[in-house]
N, C-alpha and C. Protein backbone atom coordinates (compact mmCIF):
# COMPACT_ATOMS: atom_id res chain seq x y z
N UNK A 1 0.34 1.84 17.83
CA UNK A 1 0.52 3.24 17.55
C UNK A 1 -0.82 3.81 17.08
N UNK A 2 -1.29 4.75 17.38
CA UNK A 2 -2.30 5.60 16.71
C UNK A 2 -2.62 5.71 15.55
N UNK A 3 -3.40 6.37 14.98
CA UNK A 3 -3.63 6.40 13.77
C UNK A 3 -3.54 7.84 13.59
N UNK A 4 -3.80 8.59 14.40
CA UNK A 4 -3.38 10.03 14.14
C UNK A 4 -1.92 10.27 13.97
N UNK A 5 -1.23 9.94 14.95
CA UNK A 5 0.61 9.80 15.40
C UNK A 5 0.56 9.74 13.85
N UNK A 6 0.11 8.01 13.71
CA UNK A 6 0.84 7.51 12.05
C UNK A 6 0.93 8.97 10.79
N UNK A 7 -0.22 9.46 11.33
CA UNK A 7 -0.67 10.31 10.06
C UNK A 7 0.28 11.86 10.37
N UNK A 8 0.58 12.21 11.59
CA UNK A 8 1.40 13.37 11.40
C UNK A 8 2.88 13.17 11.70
N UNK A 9 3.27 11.83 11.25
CA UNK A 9 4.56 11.94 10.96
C UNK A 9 4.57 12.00 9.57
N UNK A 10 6.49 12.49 9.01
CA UNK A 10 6.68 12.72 8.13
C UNK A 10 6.79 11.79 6.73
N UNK A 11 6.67 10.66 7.02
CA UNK A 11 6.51 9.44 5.60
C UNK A 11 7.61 8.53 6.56
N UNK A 12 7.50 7.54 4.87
CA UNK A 12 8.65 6.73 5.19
C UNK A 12 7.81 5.46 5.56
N UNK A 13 8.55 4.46 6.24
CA UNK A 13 7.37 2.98 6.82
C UNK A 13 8.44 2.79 8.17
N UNK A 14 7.29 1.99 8.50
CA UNK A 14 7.82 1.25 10.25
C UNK A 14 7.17 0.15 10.35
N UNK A 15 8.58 -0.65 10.93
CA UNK A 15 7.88 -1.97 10.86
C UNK A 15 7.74 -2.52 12.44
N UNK A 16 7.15 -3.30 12.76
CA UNK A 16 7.05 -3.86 14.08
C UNK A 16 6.50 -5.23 13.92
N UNK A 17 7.18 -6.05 14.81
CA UNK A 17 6.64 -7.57 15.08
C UNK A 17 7.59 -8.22 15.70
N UNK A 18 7.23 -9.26 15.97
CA UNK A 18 8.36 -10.19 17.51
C UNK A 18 8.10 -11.54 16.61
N UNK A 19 8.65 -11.37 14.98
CA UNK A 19 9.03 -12.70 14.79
C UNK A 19 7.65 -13.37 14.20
N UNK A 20 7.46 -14.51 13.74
CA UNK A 20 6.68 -15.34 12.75
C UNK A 20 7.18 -15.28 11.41
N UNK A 21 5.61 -15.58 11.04
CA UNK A 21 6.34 -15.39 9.31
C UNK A 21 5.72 -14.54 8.79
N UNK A 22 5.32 -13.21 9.13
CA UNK A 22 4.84 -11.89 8.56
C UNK A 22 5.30 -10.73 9.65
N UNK A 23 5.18 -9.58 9.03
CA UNK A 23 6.01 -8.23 10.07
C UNK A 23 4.69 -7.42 9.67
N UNK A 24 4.37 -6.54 10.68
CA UNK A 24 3.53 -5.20 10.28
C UNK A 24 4.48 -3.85 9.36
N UNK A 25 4.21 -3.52 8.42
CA UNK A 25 4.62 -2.44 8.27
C UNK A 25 3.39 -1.16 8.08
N UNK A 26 3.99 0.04 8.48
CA UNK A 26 3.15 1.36 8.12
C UNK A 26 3.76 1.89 7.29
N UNK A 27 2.89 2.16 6.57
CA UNK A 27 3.53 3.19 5.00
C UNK A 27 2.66 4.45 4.73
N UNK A 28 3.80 5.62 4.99
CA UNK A 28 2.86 6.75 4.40
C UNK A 28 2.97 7.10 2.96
N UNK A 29 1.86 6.90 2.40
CA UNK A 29 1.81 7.51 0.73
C UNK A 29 1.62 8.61 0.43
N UNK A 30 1.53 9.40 1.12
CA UNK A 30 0.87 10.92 1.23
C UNK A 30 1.63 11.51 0.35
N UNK A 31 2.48 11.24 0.28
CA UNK A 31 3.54 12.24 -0.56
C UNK A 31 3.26 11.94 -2.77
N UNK A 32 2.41 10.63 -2.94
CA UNK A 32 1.86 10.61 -3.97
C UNK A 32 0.66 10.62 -4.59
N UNK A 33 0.19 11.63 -3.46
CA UNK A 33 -1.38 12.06 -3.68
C UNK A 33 -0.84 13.71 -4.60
N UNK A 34 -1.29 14.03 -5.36
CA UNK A 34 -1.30 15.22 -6.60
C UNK A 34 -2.83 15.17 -6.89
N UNK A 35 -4.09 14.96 -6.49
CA UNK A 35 -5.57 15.52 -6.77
C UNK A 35 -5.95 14.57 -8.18
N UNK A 36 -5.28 14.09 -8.17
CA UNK A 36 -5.39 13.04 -10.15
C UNK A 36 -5.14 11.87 -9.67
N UNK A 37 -4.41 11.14 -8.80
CA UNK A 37 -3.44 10.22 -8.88
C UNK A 37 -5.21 9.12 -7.99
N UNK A 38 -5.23 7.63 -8.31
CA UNK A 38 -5.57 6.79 -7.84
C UNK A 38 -4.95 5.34 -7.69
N UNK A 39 -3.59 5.63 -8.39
CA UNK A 39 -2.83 4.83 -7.88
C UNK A 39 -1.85 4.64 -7.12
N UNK A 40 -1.93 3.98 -6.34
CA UNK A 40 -0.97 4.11 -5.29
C UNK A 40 0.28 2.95 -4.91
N UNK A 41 1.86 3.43 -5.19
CA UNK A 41 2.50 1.78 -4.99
C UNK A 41 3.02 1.89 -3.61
N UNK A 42 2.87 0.70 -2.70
CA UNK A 42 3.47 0.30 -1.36
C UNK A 42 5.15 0.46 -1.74
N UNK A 43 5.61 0.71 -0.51
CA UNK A 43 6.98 0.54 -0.19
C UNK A 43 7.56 -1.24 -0.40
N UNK A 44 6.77 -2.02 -0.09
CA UNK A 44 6.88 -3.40 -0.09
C UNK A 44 5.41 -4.22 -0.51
N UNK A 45 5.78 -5.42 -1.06
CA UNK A 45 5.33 -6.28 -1.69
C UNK A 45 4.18 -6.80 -0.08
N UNK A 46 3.09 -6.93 -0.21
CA UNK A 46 2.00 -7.00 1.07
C UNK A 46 1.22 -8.46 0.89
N UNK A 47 1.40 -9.00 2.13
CA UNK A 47 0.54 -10.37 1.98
C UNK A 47 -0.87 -9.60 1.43
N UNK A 48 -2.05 -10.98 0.52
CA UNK A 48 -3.03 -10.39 0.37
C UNK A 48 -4.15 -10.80 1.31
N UNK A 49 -5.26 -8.99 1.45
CA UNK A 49 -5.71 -9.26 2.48
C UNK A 49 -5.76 -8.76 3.40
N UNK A 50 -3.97 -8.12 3.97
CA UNK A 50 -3.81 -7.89 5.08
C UNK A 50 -3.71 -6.13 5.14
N UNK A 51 -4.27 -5.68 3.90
CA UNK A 51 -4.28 -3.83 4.42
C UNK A 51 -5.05 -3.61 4.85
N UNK A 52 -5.04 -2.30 5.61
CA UNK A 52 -5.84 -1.27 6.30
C UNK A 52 -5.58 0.02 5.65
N UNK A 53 -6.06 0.91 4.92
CA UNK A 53 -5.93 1.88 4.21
C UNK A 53 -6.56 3.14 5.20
N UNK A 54 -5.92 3.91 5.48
CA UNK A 54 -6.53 4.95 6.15
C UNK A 54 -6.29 6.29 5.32
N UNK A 55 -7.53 6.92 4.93
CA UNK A 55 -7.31 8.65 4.74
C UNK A 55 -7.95 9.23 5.19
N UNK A 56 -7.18 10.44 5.67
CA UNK A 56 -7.34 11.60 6.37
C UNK A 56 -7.90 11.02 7.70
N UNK A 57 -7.10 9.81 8.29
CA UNK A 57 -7.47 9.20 10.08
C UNK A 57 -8.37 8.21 9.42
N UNK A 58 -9.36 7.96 8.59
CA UNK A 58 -10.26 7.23 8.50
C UNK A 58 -10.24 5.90 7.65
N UNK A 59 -10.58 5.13 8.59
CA UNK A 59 -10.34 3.61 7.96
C UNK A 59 -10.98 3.41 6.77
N UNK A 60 -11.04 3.05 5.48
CA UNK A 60 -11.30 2.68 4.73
C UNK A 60 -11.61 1.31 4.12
N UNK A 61 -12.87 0.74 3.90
CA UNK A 61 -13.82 -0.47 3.63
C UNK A 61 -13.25 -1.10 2.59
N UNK A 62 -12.42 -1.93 2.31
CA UNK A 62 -12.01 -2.55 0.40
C UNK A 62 -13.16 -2.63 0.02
N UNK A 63 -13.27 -2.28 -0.91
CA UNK A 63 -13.95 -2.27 -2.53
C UNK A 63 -15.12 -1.37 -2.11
N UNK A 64 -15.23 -1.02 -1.40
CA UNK A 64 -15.90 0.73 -1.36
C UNK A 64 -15.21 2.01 -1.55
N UNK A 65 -13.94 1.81 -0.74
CA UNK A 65 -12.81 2.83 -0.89
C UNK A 65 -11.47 2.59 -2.01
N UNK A 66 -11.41 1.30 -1.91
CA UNK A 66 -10.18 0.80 -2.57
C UNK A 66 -9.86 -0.73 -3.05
N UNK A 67 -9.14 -0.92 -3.95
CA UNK A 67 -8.97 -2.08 -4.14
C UNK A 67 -7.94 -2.83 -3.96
N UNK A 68 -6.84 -3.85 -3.92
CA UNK A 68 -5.55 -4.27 -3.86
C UNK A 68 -5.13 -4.49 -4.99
N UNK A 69 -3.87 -4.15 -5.42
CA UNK A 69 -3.82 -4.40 -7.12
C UNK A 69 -3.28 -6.08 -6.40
N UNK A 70 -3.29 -6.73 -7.97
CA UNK A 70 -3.45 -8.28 -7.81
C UNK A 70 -1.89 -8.80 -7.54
N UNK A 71 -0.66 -7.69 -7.78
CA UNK A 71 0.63 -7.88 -8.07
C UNK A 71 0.92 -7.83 -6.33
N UNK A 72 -0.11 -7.34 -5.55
CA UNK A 72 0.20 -6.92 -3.74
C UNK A 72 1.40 -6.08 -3.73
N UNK A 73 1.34 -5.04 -5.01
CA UNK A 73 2.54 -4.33 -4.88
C UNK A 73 1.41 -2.08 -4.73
N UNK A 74 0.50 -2.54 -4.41
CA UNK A 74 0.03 -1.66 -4.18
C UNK A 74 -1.17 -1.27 -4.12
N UNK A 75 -2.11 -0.30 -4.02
CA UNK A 75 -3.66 0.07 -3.91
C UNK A 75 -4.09 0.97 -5.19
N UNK A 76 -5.23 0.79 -5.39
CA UNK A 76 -6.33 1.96 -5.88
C UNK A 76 -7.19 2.14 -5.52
N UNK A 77 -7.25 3.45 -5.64
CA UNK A 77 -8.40 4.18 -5.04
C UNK A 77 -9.54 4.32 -5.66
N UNK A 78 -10.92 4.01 -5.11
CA UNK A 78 -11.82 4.43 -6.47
C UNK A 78 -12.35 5.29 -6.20
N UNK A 79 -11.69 6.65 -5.96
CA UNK A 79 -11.31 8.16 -6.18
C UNK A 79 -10.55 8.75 -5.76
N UNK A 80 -9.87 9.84 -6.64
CA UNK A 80 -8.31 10.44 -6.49
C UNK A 80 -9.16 11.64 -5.24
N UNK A 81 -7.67 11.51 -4.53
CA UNK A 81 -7.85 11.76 -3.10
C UNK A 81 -7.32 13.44 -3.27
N UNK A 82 -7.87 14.13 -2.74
CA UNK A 82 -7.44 15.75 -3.35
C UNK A 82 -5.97 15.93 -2.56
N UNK A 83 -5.53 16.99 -3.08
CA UNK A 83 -4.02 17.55 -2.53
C UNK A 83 -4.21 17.57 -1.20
N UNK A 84 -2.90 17.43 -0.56
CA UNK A 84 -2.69 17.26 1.19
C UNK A 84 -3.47 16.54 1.84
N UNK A 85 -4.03 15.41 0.95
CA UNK A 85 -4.57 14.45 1.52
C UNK A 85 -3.58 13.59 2.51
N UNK A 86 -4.05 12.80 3.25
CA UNK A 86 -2.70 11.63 3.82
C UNK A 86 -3.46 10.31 3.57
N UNK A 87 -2.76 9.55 2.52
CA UNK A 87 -3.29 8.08 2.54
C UNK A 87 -2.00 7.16 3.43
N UNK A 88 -2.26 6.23 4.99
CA UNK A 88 -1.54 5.58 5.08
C UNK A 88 -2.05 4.12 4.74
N UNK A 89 -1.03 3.06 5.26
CA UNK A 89 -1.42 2.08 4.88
C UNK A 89 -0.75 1.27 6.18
N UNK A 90 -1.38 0.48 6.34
CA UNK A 90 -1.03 -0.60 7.48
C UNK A 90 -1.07 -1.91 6.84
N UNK A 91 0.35 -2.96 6.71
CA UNK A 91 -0.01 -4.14 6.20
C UNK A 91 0.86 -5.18 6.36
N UNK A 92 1.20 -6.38 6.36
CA UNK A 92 1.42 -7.32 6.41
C UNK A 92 2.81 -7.62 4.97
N UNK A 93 4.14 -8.20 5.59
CA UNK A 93 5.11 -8.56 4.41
C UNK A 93 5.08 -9.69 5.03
N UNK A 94 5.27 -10.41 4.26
CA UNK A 94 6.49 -12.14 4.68
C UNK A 94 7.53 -11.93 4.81
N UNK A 95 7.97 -12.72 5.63
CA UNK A 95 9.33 -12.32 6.18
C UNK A 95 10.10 -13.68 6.06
């Protein structure tokens, strides 16, 4: 799927995979960006490792853009992302 698509749908996550022992999910966080906020919690618990953080379409570098909190229950940002931003996330659960 795109990365634009991902970004102008309305939230929520999608998962896709044909089986192993991890699933892709997409998660839009967009909806807990407020211009303050740098923390961000996933919909699900994420192998570590396996995000892709995108805002506003653009892929984002770990530990230039963001970090993984250590619990893999979510991200920070190291800077709050202004209003109507879209942070998604692309990542990896065990299944």
């Amino acid at each position: 799927m795109p990365v634009i698509r991902i970004i102008q749908e309305s939230g929520g996550t999608a998962s896709s995979g044909s089986g192993g022992s991890s699933n892709q999910v997409i998660d839009n966080l967009s909806g807990q960006v407020n211009g303050s906020n740098v923390n961000f919690a996933t919909s699900q618990t994420f192998v570590a490792a396996s995000v892709q953080v995108y805002y506003n379409g653009m892929l984002q570098i770990a530990s230039d853009g963001y970090t993984e909190d250590t619990d893999r229950g979510g991200i920070t940002m190291l800077f709050a992302p202004e209003v109507n931003s879209k942070i998604v996330l692309i990542y990896q659960v065990a299944s």
